[in-house]
Protein backbone atom coordinates (compact mmCIF):
# COMPACT_ATOMS: atom_id res chain seq x y z
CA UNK A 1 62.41 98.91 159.20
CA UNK A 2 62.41 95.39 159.82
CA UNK A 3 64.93 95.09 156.74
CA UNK A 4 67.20 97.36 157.93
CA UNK A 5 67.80 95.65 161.26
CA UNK A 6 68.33 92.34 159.47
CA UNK A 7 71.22 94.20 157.17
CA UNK A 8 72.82 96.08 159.59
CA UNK A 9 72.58 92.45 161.89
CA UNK A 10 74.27 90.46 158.99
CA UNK A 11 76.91 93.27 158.71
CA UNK A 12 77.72 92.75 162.22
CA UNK A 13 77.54 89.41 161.98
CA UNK A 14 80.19 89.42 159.55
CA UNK A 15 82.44 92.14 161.31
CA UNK A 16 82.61 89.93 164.03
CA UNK A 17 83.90 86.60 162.36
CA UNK A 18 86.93 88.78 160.67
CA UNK A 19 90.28 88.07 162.81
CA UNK A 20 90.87 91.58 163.28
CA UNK A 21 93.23 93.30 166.08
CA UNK A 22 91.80 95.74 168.24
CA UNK A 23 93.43 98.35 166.77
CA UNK A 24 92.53 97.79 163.33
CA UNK A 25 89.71 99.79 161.85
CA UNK A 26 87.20 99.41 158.97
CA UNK A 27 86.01 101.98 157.49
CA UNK A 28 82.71 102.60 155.20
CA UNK A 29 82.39 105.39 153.59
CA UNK A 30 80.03 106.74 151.25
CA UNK A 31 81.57 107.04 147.81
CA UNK A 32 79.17 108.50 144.94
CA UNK A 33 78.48 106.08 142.56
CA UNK A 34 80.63 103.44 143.75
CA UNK A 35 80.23 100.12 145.90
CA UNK A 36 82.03 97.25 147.00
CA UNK A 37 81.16 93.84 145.17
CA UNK A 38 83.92 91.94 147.52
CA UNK A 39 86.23 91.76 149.84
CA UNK A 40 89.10 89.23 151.51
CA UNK A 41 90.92 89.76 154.27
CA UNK A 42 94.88 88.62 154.05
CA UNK A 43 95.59 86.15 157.07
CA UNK A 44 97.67 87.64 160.03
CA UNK A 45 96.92 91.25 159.14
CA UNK A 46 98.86 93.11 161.01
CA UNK A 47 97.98 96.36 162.90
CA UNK A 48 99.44 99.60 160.57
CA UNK A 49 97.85 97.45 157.87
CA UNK A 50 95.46 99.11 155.61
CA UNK A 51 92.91 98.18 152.62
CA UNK A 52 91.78 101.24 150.66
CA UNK A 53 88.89 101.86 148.25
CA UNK A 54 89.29 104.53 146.31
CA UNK A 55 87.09 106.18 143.59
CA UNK A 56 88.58 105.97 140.35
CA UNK A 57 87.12 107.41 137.47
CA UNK A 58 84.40 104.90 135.61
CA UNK A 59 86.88 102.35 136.63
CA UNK A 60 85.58 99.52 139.51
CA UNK A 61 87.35 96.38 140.92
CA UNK A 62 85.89 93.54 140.38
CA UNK A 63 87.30 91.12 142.42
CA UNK A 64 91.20 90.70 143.99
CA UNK A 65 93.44 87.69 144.50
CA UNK A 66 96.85 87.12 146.24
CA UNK A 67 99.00 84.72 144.51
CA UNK A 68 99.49 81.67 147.37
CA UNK A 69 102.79 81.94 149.21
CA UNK A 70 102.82 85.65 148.73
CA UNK A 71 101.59 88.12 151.12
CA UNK A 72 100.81 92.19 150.93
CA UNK A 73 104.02 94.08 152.57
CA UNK A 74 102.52 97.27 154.26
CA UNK A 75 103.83 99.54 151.41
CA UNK A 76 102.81 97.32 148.81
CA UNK A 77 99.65 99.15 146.74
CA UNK A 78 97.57 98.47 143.81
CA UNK A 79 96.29 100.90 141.32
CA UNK A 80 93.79 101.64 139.25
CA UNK A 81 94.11 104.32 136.66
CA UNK A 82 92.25 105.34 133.82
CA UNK A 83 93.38 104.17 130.56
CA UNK A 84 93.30 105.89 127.28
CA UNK A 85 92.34 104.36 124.23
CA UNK A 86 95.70 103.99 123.09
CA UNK A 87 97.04 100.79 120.54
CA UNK A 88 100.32 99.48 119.16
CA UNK A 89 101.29 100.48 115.71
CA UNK A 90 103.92 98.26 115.48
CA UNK A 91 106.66 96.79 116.98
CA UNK A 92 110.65 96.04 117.22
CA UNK A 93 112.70 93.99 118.58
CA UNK A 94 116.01 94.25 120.07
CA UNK A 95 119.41 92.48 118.32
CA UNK A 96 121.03 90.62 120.89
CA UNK A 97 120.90 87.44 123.33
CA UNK A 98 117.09 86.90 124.22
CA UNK A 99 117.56 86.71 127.66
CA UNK A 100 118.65 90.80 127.82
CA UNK A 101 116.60 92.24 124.88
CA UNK A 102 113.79 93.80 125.02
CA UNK A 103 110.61 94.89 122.72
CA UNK A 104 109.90 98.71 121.24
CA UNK A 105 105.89 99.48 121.03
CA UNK A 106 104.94 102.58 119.16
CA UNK A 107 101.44 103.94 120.51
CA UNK A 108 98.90 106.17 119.09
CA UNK A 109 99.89 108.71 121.75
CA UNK A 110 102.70 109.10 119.66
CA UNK A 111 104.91 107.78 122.70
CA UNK A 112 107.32 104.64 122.10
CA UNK A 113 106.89 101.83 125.14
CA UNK A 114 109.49 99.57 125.99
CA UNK A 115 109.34 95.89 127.37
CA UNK A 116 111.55 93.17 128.75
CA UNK A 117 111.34 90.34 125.93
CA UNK A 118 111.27 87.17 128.74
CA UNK A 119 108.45 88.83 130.70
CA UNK A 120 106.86 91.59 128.85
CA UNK A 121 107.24 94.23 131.94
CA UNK A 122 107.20 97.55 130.86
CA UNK A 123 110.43 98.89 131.49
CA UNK A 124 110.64 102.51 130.26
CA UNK A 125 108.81 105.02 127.61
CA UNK A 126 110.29 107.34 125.50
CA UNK A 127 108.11 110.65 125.04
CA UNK A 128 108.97 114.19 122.29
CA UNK A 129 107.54 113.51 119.60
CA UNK A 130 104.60 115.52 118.74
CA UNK A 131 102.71 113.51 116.01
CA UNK A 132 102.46 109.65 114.42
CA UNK A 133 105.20 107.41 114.65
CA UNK A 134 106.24 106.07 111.60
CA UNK A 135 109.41 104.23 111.64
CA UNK A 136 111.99 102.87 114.33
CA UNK A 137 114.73 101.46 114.56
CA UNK A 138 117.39 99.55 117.30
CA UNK A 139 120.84 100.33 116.13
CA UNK A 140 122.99 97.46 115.15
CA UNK A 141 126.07 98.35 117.11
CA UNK A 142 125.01 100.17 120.35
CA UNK A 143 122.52 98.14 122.16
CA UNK A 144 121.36 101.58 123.86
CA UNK A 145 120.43 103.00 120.92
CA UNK A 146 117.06 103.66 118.87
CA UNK A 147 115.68 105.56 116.52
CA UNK A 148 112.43 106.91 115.37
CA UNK A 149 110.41 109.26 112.97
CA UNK A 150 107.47 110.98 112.71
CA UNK A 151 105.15 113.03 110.61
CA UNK A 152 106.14 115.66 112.47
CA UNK A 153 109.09 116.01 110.62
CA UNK A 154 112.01 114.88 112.88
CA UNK A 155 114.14 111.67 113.69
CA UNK A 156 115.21 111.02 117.07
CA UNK A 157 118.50 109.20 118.20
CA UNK A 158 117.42 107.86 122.34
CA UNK A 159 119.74 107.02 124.40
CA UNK A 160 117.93 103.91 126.08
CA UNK A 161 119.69 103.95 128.94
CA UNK A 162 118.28 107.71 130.14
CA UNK A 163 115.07 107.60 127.85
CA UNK A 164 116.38 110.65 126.89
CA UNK A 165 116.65 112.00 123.01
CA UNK A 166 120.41 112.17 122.52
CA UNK A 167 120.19 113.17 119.16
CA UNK A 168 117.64 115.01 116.56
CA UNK A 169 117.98 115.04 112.47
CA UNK A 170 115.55 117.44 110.48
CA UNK A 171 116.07 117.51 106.76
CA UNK A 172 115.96 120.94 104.77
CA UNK A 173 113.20 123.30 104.97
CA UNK A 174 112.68 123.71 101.32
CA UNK A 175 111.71 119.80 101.35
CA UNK A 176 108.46 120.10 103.94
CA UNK A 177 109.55 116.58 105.36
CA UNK A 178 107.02 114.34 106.82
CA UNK A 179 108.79 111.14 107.74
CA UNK A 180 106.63 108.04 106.83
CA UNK A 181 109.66 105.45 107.26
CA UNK A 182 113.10 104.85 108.90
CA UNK A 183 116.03 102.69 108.52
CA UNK A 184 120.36 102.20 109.69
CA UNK A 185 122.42 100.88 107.48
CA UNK A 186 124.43 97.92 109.76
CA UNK A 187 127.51 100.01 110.69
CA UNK A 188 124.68 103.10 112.07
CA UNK A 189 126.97 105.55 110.13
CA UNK A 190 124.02 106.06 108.06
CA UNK A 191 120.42 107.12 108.98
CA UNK A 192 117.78 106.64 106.09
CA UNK A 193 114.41 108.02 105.67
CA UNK A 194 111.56 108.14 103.27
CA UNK A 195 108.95 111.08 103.00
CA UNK A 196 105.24 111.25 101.88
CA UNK A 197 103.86 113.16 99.25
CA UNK A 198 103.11 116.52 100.04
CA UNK A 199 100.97 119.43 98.66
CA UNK A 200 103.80 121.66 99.05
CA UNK A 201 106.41 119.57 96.95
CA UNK A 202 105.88 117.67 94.19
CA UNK A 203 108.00 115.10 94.87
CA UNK A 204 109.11 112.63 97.67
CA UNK A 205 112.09 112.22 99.06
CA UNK A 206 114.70 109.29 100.19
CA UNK A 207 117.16 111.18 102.98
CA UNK A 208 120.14 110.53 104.36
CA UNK A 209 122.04 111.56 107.24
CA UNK A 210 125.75 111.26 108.51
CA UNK A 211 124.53 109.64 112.22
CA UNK A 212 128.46 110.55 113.45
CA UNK A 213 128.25 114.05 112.98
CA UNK A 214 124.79 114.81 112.54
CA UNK A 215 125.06 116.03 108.93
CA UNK A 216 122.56 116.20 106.54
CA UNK A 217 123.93 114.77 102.96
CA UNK A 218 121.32 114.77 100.36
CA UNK A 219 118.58 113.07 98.84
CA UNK A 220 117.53 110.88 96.31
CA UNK A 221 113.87 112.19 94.64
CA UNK A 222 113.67 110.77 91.15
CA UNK A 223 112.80 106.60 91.93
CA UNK A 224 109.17 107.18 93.12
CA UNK A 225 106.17 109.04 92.70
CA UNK A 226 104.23 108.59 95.69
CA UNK A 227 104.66 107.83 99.41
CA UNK A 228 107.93 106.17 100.63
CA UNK A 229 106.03 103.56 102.81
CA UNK A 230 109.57 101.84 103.98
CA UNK A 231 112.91 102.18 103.90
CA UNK A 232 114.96 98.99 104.67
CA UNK A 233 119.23 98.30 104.52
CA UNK A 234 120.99 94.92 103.93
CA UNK A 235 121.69 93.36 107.33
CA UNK A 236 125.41 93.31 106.43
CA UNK A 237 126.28 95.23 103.57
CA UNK A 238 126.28 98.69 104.66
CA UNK A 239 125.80 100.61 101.50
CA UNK A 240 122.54 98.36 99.95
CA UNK A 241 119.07 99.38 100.37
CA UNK A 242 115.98 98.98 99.63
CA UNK A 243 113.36 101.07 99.74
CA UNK A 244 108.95 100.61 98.93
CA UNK A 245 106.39 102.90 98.04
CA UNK A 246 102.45 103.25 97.31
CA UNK A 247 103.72 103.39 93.52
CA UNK A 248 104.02 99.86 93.82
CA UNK A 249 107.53 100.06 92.99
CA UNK A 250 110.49 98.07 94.80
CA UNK A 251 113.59 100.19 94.47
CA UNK A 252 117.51 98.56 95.30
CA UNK A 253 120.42 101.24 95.51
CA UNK A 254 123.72 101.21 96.14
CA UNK A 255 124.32 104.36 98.22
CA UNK A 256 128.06 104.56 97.87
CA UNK A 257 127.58 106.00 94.16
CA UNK A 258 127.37 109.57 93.93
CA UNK A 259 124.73 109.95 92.17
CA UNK A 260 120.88 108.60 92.51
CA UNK A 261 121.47 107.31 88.84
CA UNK A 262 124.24 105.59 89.76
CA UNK A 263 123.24 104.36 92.85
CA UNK A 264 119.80 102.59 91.80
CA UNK A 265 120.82 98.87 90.66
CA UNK A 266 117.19 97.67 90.21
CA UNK A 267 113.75 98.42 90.06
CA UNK A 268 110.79 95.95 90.42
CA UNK A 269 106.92 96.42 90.17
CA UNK A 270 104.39 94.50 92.66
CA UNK A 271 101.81 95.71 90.86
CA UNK A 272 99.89 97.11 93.59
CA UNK A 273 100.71 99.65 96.56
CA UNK A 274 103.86 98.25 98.97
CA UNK A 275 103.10 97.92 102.49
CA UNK A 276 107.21 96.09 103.81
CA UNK A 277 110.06 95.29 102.29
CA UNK A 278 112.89 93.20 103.93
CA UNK A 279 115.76 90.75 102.95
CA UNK A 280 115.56 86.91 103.02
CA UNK A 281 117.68 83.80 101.34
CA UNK A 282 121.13 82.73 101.52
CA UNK A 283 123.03 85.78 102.68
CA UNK A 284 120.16 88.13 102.16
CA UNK A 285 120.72 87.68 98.34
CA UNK A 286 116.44 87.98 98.13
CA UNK A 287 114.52 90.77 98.24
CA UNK A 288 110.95 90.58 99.37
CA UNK A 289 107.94 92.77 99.66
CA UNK A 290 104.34 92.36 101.07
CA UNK A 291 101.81 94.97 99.14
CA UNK A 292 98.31 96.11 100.88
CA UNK A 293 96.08 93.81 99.00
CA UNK A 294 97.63 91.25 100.99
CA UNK A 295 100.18 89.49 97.78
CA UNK A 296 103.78 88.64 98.26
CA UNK A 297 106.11 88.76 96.40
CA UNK A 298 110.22 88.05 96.46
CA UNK A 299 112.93 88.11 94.06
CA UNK A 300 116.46 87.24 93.67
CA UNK A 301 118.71 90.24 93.57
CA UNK A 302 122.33 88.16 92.36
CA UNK A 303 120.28 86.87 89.24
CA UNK A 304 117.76 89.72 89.60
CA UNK A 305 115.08 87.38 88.52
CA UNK A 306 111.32 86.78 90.09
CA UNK A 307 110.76 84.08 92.43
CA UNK A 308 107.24 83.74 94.23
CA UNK A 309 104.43 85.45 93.78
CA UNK A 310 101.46 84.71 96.39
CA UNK A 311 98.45 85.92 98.09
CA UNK A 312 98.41 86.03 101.65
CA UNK A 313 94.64 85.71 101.84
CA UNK A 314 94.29 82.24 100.22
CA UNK A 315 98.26 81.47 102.09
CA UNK A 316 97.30 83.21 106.01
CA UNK A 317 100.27 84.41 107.39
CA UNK A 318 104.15 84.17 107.04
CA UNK A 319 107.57 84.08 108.85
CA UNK A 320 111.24 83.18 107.86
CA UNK A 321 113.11 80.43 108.72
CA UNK A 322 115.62 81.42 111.48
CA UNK A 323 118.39 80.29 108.66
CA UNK A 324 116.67 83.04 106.53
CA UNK A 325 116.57 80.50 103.89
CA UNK A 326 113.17 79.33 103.52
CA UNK A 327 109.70 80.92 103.88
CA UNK A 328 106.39 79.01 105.41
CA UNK A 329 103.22 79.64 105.25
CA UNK A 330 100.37 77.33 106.96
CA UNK A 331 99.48 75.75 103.77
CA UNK A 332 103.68 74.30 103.58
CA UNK A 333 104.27 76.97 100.44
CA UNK A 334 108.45 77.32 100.87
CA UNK A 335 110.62 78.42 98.87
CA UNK A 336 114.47 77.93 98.98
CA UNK A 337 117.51 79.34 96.83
């Protein structure tokens, strides 16, 4: 008993050293499960202010800080929601000027999340499809433009602008399409994508679409035997691409021939299964590709000859030179055309 006088005393105690008006109220109520670790007062509170606890799912506040020189504005509110366990898959960024670009997330909640480059804030999410996404895209001529594909066997065209889908591409039925990769060729007349093996066709598939009209125009089936892992265009010619696959082959085509025979120019071997595939060098003559062992390897498409060779695990990890003409690695491994 003696206790409970001295805790209801301190709690008085402290009630009475808070600068309070006369009209402002606490209130303690019992939430189940929950209790307060903390609390601050902001100075000058005013009279319609309010702090409120609320019970939020396993979640708890730990403690709460106002930035000095800010203050709360009686609207202002902070909450706490439950998260999912949701994580990136990857991520894109936009062409343009830094300042006014911003970053594409894709989630495991099969959702795409969008983010100012210069702050991160999260600025928009784009929502429809209804299983993994595998590949997107910013278009190279509208800055208001991406697209995306999934396994569940379409590829959207949003409109950033209205977070909207402006646009949706399905291949034939007779295929049984599950998109595992997506590319634009650099005038966006084009829209590329690679399939995975399925039990219901024999072979995969490299698809393209007319983006203008919408139209489906064929596909090329006869360069690989197993999942299409990516499908990647030359940043300025239009009509090259490349495209990777868990066959461990490197494929380059020239899609303005009318046939797939005609169109494939080379084919190289990584010897293991291809995880990316990109452009590098002087004018994006080289053509690289990183495998999932972790090996890299790039080669020069004018002389269509092997350059480099190397295992990221022994290396760590790698970027381009903003000139595109070298490639680092911590260990000072470059190599130049």
């Amino acid at each position: 008993m003696a206790e409970d006088e001295q805790g209801e005393m301190g709690l008085s105690d402290v009630l009475r050293n808070l600068s309070l008006h006369e009209k402002s109220a606490i209130s303690i109520k019992k939430v189940e499960d929950d209790y307060v670790l903390d609390i601050a007062v902001q100075p000058g509170l005013h009279e319609k202010s309010v702090i409120s606890i609320k019970k939020v799912e396993d979640d708890y506040v730990l403690d709460i800080a106002v930035q000095p020189g800010h203050s709360l504005h009686e609207k202002s509110a902070i909450s706490l929601k439950k998260v999912e366990d949701d994580y990136v898959l990857d991520i894109a960024v936009q062409p343009g000027l830094e300042s006014d670009r911003c970053i594409a997330a894709t989630s495991s909640d099969y959702s795409l999340r969008l983010y100012k480059q210069g702050t991160l804030a999260n600025i928009g999410s784009l929502t429809g499809h209804s299983n993994v996404v595998t590949g997107f895209t910013f278009s190279s001529t509208d800055k208001n433009t991406l697209y995306s594909s999934s396994l569940d066997s379409c590829i959207k065209c949003w409109d950033l602008r209205t977070s909207k889908c402006a646009q949706q591409l399905e291949g034939p039925c007779k295929l049984h399409c599950e998109f595992s990769s997506l590319g634009a060729n650099s005038n966006d007349f084009i829209v590329c994508a690679g399939t995975e093996k399925s039990k219901k066709d024999e072979d995969v598939h490299i698809l393209f679409w007319d983006r203008r009209k919408g139209e489906f125009l064929g596909s090329y089936c006869e360069s690989h035997e197993d999942d299409i892992t990516q499908v990647c265009f030359h940043p300025s010619d239009p009509n090259k691409l490349a495209t990777g696959s868990t066959d461990g082959l490197v494929c380059m085509f020239d899609i303005s021939q009318d046939s797939e025979d005609d169109a494939i120019l080379f084919t190289f071997n990584s010897d293991s299964s291809v995880s990316k595939v990109g452009w590098c060098g002087s004018e994006a003559s080289n053509l690289y590709c990183t495998t999932h062992i972790d090996t890299l390897h790039v080669w020069d498409t004018d002389q269509v000859m092997f350059l480099l060779c190397n295992h990221l695990k022994k290396t760590g990890p790698i970027c381009f030179t903003k000139s595109g003409m070298g490639l680092c690695t911590p260990v000072h491994t470059k190599i130049r055309t």
